[in-house]
Protein backbone atom coordinates (compact mmCIF):
# COMPACT_ATOMS: atom_id res chain seq x y z
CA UNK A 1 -47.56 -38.09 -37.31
CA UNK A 2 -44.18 -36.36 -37.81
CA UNK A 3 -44.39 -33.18 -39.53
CA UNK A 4 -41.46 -31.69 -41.44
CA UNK A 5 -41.65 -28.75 -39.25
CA UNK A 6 -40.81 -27.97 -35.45
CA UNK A 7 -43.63 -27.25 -33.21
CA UNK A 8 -41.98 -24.21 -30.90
CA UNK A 9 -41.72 -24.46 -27.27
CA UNK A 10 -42.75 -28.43 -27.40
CA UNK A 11 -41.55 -32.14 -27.27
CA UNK A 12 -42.03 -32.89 -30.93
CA UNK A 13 -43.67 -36.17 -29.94
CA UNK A 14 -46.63 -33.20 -28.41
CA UNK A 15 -50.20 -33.61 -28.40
CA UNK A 16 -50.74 -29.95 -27.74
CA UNK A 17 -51.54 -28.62 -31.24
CA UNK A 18 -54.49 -28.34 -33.65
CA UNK A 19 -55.00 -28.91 -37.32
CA UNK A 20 -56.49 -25.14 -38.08
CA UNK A 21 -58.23 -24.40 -40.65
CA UNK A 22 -60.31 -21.47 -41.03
CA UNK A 23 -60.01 -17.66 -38.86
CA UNK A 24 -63.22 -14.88 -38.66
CA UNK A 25 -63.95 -12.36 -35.85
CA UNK A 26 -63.25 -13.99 -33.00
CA UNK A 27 -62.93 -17.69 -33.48
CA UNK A 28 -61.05 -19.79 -35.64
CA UNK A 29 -62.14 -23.27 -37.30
CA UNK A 30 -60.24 -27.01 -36.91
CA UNK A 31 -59.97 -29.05 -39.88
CA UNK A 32 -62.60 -31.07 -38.03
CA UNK A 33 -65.24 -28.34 -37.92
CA UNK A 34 -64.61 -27.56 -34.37
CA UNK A 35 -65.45 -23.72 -33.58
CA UNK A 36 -62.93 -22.55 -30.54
CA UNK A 37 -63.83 -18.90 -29.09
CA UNK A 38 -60.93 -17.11 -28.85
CA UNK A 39 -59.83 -16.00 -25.57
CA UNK A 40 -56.05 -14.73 -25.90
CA UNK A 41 -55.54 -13.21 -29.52
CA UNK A 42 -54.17 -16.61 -30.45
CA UNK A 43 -50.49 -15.96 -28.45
CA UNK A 44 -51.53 -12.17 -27.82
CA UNK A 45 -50.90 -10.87 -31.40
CA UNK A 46 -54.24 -10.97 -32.91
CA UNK A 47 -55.59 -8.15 -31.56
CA UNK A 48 -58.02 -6.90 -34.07
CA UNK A 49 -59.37 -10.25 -34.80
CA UNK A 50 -58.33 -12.96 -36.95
CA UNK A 51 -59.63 -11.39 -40.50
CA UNK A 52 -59.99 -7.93 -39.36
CA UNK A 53 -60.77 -5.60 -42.89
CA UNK A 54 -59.35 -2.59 -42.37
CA UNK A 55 -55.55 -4.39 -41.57
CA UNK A 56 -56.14 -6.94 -44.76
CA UNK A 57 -57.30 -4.18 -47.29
CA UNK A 58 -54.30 -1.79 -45.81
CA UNK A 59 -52.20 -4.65 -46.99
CA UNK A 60 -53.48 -5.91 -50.09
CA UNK A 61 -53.48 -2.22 -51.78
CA UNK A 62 -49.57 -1.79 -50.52
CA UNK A 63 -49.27 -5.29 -52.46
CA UNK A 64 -50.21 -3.78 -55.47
CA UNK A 65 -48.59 -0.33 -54.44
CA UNK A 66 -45.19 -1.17 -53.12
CA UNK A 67 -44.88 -4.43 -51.49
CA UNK A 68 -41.26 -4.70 -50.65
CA UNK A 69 -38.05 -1.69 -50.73
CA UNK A 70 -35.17 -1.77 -48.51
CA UNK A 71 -33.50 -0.11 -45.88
CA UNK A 72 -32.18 2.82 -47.64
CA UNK A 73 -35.79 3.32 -49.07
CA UNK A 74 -37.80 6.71 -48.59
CA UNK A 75 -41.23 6.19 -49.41
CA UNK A 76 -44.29 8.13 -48.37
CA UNK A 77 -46.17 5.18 -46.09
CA UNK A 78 -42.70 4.79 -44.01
CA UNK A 79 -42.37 8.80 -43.36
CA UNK A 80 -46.49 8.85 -42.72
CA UNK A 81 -46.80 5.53 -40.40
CA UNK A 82 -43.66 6.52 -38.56
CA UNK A 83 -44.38 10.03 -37.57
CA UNK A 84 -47.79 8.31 -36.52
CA UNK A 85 -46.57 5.87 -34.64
CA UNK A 86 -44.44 8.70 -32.78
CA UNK A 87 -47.27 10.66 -32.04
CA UNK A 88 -48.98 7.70 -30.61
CA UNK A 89 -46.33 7.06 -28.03
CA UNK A 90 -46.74 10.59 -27.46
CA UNK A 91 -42.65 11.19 -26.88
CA UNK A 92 -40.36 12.95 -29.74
CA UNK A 93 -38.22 10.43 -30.61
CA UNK A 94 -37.49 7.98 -33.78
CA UNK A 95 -38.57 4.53 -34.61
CA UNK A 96 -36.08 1.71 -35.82
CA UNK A 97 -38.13 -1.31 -36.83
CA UNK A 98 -37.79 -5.16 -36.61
CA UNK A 99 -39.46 -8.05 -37.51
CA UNK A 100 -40.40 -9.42 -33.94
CA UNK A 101 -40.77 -8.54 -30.36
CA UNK A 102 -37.08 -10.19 -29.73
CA UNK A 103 -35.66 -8.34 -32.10
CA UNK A 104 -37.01 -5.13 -30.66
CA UNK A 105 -35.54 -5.83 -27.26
CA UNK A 106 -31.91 -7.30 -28.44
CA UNK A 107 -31.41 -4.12 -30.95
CA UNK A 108 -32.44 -1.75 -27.34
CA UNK A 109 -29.91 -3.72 -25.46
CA UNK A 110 -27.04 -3.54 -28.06
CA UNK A 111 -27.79 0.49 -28.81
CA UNK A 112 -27.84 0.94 -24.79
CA UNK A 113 -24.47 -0.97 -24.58
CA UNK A 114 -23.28 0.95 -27.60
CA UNK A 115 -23.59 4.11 -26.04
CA UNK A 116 -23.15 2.93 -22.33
CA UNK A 117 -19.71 2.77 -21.01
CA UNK A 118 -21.05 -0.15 -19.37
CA UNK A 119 -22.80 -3.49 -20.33
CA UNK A 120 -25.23 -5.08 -17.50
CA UNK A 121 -28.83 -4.93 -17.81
CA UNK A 122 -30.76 -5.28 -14.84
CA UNK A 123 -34.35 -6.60 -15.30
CA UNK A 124 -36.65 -8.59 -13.34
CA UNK A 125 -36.56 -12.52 -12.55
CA UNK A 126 -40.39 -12.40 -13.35
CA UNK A 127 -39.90 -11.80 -17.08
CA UNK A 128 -39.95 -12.82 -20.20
CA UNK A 129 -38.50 -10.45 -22.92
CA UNK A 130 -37.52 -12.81 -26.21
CA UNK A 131 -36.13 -15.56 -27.60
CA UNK A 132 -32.64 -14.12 -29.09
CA UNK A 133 -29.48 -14.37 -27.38
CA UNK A 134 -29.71 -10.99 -25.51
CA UNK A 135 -32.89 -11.32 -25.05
CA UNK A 136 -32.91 -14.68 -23.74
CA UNK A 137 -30.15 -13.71 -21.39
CA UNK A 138 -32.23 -10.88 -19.47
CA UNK A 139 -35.20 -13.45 -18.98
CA UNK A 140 -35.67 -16.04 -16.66
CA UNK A 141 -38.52 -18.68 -16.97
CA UNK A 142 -38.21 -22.26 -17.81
CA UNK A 143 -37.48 -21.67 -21.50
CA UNK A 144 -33.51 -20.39 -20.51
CA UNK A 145 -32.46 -22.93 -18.77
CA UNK A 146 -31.19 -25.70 -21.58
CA UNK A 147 -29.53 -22.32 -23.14
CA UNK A 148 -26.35 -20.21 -23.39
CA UNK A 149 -27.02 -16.92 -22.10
CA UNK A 150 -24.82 -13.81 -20.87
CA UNK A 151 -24.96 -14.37 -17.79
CA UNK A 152 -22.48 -12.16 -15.97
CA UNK A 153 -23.90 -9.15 -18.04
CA UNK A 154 -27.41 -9.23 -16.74
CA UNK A 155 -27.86 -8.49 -13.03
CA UNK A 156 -31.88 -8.99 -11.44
CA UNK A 157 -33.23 -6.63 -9.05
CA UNK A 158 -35.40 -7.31 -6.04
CA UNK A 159 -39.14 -7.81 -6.93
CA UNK A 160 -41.46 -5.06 -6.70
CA UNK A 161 -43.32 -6.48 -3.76
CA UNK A 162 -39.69 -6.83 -2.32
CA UNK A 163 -38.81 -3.60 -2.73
CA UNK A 164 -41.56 -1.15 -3.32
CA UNK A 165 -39.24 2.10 -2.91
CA UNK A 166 -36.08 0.90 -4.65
CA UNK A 167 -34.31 1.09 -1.46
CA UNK A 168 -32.89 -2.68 -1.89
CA UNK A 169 -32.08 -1.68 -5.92
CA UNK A 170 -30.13 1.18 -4.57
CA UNK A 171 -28.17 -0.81 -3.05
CA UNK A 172 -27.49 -3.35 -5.45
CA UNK A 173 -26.27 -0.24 -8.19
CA UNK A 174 -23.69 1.22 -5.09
CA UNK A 175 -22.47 -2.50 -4.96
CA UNK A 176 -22.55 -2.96 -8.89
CA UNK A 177 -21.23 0.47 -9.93
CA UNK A 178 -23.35 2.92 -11.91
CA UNK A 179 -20.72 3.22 -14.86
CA UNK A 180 -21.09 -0.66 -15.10
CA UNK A 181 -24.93 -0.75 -15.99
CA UNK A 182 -26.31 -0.16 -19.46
CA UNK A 183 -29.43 -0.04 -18.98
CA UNK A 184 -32.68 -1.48 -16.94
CA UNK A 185 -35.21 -3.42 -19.46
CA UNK A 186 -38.80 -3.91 -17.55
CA UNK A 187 -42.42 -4.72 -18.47
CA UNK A 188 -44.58 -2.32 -17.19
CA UNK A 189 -46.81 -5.19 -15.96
CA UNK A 190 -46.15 -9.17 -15.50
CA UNK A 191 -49.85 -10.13 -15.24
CA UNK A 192 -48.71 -13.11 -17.58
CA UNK A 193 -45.66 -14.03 -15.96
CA UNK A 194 -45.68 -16.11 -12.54
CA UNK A 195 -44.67 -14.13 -9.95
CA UNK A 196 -46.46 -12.16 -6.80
CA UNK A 197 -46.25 -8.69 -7.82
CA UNK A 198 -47.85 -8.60 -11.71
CA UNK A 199 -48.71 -4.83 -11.10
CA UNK A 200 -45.80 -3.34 -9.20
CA UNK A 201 -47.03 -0.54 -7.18
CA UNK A 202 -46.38 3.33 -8.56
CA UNK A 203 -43.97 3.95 -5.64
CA UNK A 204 -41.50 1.22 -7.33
CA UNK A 205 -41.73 2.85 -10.99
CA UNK A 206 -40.97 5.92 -9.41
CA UNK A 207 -37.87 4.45 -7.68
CA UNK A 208 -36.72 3.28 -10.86
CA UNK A 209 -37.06 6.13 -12.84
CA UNK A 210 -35.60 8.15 -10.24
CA UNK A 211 -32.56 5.90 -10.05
CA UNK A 212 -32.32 5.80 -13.59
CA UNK A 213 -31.63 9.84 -13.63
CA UNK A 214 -30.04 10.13 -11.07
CA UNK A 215 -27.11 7.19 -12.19
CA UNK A 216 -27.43 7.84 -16.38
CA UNK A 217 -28.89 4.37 -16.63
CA UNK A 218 -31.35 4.21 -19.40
CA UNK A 219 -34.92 2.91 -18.78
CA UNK A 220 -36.32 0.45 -21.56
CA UNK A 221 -39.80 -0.17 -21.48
CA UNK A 222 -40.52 -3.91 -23.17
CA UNK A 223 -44.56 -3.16 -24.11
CA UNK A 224 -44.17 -6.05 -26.67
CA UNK A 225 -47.31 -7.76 -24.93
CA UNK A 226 -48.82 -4.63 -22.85
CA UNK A 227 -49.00 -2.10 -25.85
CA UNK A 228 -51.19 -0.77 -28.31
CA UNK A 229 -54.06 -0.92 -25.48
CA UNK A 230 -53.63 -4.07 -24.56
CA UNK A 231 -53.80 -2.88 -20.64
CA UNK A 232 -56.59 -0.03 -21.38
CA UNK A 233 -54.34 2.76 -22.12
CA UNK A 234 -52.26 3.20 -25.62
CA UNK A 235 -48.72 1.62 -23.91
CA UNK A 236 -48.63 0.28 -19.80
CA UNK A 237 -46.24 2.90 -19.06
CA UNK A 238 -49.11 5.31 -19.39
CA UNK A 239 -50.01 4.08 -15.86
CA UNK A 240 -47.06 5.19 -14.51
CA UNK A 241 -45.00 8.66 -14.61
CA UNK A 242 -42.61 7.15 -16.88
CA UNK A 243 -40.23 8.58 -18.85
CA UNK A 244 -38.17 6.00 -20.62
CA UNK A 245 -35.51 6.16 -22.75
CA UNK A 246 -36.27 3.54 -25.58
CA UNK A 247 -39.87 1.36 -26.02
CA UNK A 248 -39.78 -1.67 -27.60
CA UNK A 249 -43.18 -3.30 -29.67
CA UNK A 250 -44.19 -6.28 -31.15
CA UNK A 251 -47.58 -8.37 -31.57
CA UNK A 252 -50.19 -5.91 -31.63
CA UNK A 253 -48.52 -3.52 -33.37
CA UNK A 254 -49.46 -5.24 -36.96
CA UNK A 255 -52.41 -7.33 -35.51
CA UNK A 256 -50.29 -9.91 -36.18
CA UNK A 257 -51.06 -9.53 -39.66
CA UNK A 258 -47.52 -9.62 -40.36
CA UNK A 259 -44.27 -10.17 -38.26
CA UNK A 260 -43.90 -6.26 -37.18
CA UNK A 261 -42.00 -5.68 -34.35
CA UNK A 262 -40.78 -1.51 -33.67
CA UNK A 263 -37.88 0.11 -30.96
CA UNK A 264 -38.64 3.77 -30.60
CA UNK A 265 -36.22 5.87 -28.69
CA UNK A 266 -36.16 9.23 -27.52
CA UNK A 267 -34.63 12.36 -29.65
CA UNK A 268 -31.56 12.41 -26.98
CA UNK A 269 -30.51 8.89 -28.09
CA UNK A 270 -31.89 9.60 -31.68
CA UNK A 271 -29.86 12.95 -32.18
CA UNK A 272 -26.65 11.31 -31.27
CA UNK A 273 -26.84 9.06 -34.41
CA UNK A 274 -27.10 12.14 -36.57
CA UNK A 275 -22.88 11.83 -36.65
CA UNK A 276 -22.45 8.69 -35.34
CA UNK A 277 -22.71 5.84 -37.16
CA UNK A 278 -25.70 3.25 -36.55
CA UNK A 279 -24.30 0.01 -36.71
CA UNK A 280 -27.58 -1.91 -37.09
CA UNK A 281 -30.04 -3.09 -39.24
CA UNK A 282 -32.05 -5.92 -40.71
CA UNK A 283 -33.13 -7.17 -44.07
CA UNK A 284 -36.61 -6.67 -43.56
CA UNK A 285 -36.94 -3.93 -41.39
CA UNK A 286 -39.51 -1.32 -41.71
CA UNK A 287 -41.12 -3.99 -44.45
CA UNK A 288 -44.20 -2.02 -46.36
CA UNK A 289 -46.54 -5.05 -45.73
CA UNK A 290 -45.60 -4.76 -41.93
CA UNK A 291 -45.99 -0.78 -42.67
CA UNK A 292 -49.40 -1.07 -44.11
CA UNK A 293 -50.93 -3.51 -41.13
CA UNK A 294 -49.84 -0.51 -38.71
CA UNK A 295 -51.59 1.99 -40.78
CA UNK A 296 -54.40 0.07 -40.13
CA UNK A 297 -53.75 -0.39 -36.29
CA UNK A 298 -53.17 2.77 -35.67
CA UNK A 299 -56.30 3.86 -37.95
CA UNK A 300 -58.17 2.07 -35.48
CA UNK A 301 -56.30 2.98 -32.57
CA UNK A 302 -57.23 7.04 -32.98
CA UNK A 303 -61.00 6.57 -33.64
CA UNK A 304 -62.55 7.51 -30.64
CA UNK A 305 -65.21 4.76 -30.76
CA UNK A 306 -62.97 1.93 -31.29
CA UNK A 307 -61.07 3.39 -28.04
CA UNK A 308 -64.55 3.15 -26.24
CA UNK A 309 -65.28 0.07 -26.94
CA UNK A 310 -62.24 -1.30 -25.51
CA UNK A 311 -63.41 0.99 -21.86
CA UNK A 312 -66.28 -1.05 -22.25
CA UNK A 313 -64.50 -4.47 -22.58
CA UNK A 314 -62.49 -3.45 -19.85
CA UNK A 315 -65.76 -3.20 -17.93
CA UNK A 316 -66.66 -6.55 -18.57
CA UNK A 317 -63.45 -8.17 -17.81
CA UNK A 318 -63.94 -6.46 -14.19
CA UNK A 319 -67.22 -7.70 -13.64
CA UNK A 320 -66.51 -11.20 -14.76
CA UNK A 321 -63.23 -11.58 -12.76
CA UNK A 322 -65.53 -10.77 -9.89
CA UNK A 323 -67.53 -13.81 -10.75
CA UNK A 324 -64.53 -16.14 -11.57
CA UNK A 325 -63.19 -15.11 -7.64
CA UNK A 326 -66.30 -16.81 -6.40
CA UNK A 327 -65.59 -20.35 -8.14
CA UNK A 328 -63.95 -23.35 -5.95
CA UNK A 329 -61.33 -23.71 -8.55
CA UNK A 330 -60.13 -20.07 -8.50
CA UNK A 331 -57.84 -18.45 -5.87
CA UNK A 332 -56.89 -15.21 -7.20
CA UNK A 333 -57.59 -12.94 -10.47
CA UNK A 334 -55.43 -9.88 -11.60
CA UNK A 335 -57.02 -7.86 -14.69
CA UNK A 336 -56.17 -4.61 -16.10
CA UNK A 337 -58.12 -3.53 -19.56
CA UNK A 338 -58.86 -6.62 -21.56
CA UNK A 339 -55.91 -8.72 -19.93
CA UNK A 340 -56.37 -10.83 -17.13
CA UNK A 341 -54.62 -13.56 -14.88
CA UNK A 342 -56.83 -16.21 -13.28
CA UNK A 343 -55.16 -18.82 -10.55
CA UNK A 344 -56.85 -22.35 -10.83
CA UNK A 345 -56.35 -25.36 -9.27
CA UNK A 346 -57.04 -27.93 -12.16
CA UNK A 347 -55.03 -29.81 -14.27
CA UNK A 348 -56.51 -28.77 -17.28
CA UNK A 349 -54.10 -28.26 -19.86
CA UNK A 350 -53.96 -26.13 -23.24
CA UNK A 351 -55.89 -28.79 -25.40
CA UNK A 352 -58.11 -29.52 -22.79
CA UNK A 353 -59.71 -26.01 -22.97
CA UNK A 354 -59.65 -26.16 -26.88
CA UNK A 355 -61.18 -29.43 -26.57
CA UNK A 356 -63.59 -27.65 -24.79
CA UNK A 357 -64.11 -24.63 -27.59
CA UNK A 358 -61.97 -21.87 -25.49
CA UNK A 359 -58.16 -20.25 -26.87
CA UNK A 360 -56.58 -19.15 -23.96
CA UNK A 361 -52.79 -18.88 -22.85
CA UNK A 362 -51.91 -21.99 -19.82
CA UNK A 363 -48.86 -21.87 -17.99
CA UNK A 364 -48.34 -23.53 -14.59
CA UNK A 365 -51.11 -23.08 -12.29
CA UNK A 366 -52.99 -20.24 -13.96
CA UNK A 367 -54.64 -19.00 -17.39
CA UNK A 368 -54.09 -15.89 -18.70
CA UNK A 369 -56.50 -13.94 -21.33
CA UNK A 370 -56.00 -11.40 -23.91
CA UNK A 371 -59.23 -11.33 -25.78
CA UNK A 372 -59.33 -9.53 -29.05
CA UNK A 373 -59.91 -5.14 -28.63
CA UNK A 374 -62.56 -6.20 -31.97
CA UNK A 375 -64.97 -7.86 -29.10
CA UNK A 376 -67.97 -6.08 -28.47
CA UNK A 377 -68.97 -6.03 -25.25
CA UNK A 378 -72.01 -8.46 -25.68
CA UNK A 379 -69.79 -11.17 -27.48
CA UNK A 380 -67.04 -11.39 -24.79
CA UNK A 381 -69.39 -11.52 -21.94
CA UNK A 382 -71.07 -14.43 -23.73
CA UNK A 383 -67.37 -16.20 -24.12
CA UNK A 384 -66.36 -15.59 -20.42
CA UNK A 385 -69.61 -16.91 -19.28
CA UNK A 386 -68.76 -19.69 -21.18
CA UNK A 387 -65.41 -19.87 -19.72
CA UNK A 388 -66.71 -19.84 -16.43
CA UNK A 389 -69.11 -22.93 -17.31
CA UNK A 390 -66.04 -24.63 -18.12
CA UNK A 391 -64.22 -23.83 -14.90
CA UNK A 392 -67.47 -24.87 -12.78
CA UNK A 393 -67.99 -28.36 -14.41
């Protein structure tokens, strides 16, 4: 059939897509009746579910309250959710939102160039960070290569494994020139990216932020997929002694509720703009809707028991990777909170496992999950077990 929309990331002529229906909890419906457990948020943004109350009430009263303003609007839930969102982080600083995760990192590169005698980024070859131009141009996976990117403005340093003390990085500043480089723009992790080093080891994050200081490079920390305790601690830099300059967020931040994405940056960068003119902005930034969903987020992000629970899904994840390592098909797991990276050896596409009644992300030769934090620990032990029924047939 050809639909009168594009399916992203595809052939059009694709099999790899389902008629959906319905959403509750942790499962969503086909138009067939098929029930598929839920294994990765949908693509990581449904982190609370896929009809989670709290977010959907949040939402439907700032309908009735205020559901759109503009940028120039002061309005108590944008002070409120802002300040909140700040004290999440746990950094003074300011937020400037977006609409998406892209967005986030292409508005960090421009304000780094902006204030940056210099314009190369340096990130990691093992990354993905957005779909945008900038963005696009600091990542390097299969989706770049048909594409027009900056090329000579984005330099990649040595894998962690290469490199573990930023000796080899070093290096490649000396030979680039410090004044040159904007900015670095890293994931904390890459457990779903293919590469060998998905949790670089503290000794590189301390290279980097040491380089960072001691060359005025700014450090931007893309937790568009790790945040909002998506690795077992509010952000993934909370892993690390990390100091950056400016975060950027996405998916979880709204439950993906609504398109939300967020670039917070510290009160250095945010105190310059008191005289200085910020030359950005987007129609639907800082969107009341979007504002509402993080209320609720973040409502459920700061009770103590919702914060246990995920400890406790964490748990299970452990244990169960322990039992996937033991299966033929299996080579190597990597999991950290309720995110994990399994290696198979199986040609088992994406619609295979929904065929199957299992959501997860597929690339290449491995499967990623990023069950919901809504889970209780009961429920996803029953779904890996059946995951791992699946992986043994």
């Amino acid at each position: 059939m050809d639909y009168p929309f594009y399916f992203t990331w595809s052939k059009q002529n694709t099999d790899q897509f389902i008629h959906f229906k319905s959403g509750s909890g942790n499962t969503f419906t086909t138009e067939d009746g098929k029930v598929i457990t839920d294994l990765c948020s949908l693509t990581f943004h449904a982190a609370f579910g896929l009809d989670d109350s709290l977010i959907k009430d949040k939402i439907k009263a700032q309908l009735d309250q205020l559901p759109l303003a503009f940028s120039k609007a002061v309005y108590p839930l944008k002070e409120n959710v802002s300040k909140r969102l700040v004290d999440f982080i746990g950094i003074p600083g300011k937020i400037f939102y977006t609409v998406s995760g892209a967005e986030a990192v292409e508005n960090a590169l421009k304000m780094a160039r902006f204030l940056k005698q210099g314009n190369i980024i340096l990130s990691r070859k093992s990354a993905y960070h957005g779909a945008t131009l900038g963005a696009l141009s600091i990542t390097d996976d299969w989706r770049v290569k048909d594409h027009f990117r900056i090329e000579d403005q984005t330099i990649h340093i040595p894998e962690p494994n290469e490199d573990p003390s930023g000796v080899k990085t070093r290096e490649l500043i000396e030979k680039i020139g410090p004044k040159n480089i904007a900015a670095f723009c890293l994931e904390p992790f890459t457990i779903t990216r293919e590469n060998e080093a998905p949790i670089p080891p503290k000794s590189w994050w301390e290279s980097i932020q040491k380089l960072c200081l001691e060359y005025n490079i700014f450090l931007i920390i893309d937790e568009v997929t790790c945040g909002f305790y998506r690795t077992g601690k509010p952000f993934g830099l909370q892993h690390f002694d990390i100091k950056p300059d400016m975060i950027c967020m996405a998916k979880s931040i709204s439950g993906g509720m609504i398109p939300l994405g967020a670039l917070w940056t510290n009160s250095k960068i945010a105190k310059i703009f008191d005289d200085k003119v910020l030359s950005f902005g987007l129609t639907h930034a800082a969107h009341p809707l979007g504002l509402a969903a993080l209320e609720g987020v973040l409502d459920h992000l700061t009770d103590e028991s919702f914060v246990q629970n995920i400890k406790k899904l964490e748990q299970v994840m452990i244990a169960k990777m322990r039992d996937f390592n033991k299966l033929k098909i299996v080579s190597k797991t990597t999991s950290l909170g309720p995110l994990a990276s399994i290696k198979i050896n199986s040609n088992m596409n994406w619609k295979d496992f929904i065929n199957k009644g299992i959501n997860l992300y597929r690339p290449k030769n491995r499967i990623i999950l990023a069950p919901a934090l809504t889970y209780s620990p009961e429920e996803l032990k029953k779904a890996l077990n059946k995951l791992e029924e699946i992986l043994n047939d």
